[in-house]
Protein backbone atom coordinates (compact mmCIF):
# COMPACT_ATOMS: atom_id res chain seq x y z
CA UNK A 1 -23.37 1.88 21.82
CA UNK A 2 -20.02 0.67 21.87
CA UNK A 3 -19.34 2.40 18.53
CA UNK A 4 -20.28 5.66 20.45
CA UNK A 5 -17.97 5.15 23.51
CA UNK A 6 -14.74 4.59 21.50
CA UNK A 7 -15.33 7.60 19.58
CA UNK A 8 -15.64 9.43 22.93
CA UNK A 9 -12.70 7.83 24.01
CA UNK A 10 -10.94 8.42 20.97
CA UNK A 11 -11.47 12.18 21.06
CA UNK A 12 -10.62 12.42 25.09
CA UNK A 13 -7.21 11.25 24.32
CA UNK A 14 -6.61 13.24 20.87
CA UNK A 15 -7.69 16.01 23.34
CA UNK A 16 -5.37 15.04 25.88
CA UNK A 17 -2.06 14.38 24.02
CA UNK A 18 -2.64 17.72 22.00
CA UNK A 19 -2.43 19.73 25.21
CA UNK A 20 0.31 17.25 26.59
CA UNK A 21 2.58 18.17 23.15
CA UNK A 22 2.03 21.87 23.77
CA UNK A 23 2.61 22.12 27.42
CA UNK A 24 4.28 19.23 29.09
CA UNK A 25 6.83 18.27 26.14
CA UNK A 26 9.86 19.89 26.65
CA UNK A 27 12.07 18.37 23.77
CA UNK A 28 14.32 21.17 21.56
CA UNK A 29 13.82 19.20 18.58
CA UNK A 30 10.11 19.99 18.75
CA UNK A 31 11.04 23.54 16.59
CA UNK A 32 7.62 22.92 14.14
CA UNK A 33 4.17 23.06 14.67
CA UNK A 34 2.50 19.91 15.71
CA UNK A 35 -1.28 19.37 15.30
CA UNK A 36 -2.88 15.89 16.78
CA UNK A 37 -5.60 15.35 13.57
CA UNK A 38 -6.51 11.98 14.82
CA UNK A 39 -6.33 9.13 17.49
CA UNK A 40 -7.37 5.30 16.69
CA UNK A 41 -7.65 3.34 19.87
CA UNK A 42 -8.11 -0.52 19.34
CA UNK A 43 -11.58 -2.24 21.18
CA UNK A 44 -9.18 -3.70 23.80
CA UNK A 45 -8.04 -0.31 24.66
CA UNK A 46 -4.06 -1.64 24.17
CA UNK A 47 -3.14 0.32 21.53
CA UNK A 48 -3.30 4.09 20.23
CA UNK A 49 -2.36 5.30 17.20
CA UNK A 50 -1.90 9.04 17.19
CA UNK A 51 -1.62 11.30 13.81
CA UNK A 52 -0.20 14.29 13.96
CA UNK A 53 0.37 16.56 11.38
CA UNK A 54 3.99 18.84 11.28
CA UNK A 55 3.92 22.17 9.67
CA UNK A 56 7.88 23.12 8.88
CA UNK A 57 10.32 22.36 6.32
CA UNK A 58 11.74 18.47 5.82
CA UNK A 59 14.31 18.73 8.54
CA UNK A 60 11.89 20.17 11.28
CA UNK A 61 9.32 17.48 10.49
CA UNK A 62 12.09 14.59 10.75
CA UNK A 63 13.35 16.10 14.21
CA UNK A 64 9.70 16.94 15.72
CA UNK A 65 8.65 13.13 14.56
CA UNK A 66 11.51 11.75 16.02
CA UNK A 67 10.82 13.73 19.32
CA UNK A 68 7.37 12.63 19.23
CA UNK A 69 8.35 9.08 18.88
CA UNK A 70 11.23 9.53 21.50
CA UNK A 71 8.23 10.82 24.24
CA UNK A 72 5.42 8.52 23.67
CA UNK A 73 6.35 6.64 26.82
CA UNK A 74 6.29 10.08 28.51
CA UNK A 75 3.04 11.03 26.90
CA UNK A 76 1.60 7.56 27.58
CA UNK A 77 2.50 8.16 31.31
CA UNK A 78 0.50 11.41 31.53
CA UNK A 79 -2.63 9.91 29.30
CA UNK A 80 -3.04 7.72 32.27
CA UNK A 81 -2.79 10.36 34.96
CA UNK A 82 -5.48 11.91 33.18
CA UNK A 83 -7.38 9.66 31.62
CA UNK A 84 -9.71 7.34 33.45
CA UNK A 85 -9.14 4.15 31.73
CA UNK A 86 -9.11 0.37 32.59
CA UNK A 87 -5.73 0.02 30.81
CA UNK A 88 -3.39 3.01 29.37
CA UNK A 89 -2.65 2.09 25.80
CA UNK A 90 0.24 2.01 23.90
CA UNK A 91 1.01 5.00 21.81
CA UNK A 92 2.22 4.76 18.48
CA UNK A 93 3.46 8.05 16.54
CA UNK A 94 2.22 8.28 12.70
CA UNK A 95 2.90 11.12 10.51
CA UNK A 96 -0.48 12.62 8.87
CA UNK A 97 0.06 14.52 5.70
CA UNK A 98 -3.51 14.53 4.54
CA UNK A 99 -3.54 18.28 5.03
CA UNK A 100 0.06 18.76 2.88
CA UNK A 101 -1.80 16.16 0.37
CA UNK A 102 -4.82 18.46 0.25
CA UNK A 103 -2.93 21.84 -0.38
CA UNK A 104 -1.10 20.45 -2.68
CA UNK A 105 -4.23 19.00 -4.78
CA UNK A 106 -5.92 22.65 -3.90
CA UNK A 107 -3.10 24.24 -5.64
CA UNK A 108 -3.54 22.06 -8.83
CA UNK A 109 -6.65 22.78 -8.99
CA UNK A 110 -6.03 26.10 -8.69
CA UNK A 111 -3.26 26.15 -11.51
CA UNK A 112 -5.59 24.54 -13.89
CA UNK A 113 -8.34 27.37 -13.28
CA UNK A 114 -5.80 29.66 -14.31
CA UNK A 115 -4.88 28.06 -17.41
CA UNK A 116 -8.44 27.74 -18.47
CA UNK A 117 -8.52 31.17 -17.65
CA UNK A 118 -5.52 32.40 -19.82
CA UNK A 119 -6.89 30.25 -22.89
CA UNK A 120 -10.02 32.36 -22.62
């Protein structure tokens, strides 16, 4: 039961600070695309940890982080307007690349069909 409930709650707020990163954020570093891929809140509700995945070069992804970072307090603020909680938790900011990581394995993959290919 409980195992159910923070998954709920897990996916309100991943819901929540996605559309609070594309509409209420209003930070000029935030140039690249930012996807919310996953939110980890703790049993005692404290803490969140929010991954979000960048799509841009180096430099984009190093501002857009650091703006993310900068408005978690922000984005903490609104969570709480919106989401029905006994406490607000903390947000923490992590940087996902699990997607970058699985390109980048899809394209190896992909460059080894082709030399099998060519040897043929």
């Amino acid at each position: 039961m409980a195992k159910y409930r923070s998954g709920r709650i897990n996916e309100e707020i991943k819901k929540e600070v996605s559309e609070i990163i594309r509409n209420e954020v209003r930070d000029p570093r935030l140039t690249a695309m930012v996807s919310v891929t996953r939110v980890d809140v703790t049993k005692d509700l404290r803490y969140a940890k929010v991954f979000v995945s960048i799509f841009g070069n180096e430099e984009e992804k190093k501002n857009s982080l650091n703006a993310l970072k900068n408005s978690s307090g922000f984005i903490r603020r609104e969570v709480g307007h919106r989401v029905n909680l006994r406490f607000t938790p903390e947000i923490t900011i992590e940087l996902d690349n699990t997607i970058e990581h699985g390109m980048h394995i899809n394209a190896l993959i992909e460059s080894i069909k082709e030399h099998k290919s060519n040897d043929n």
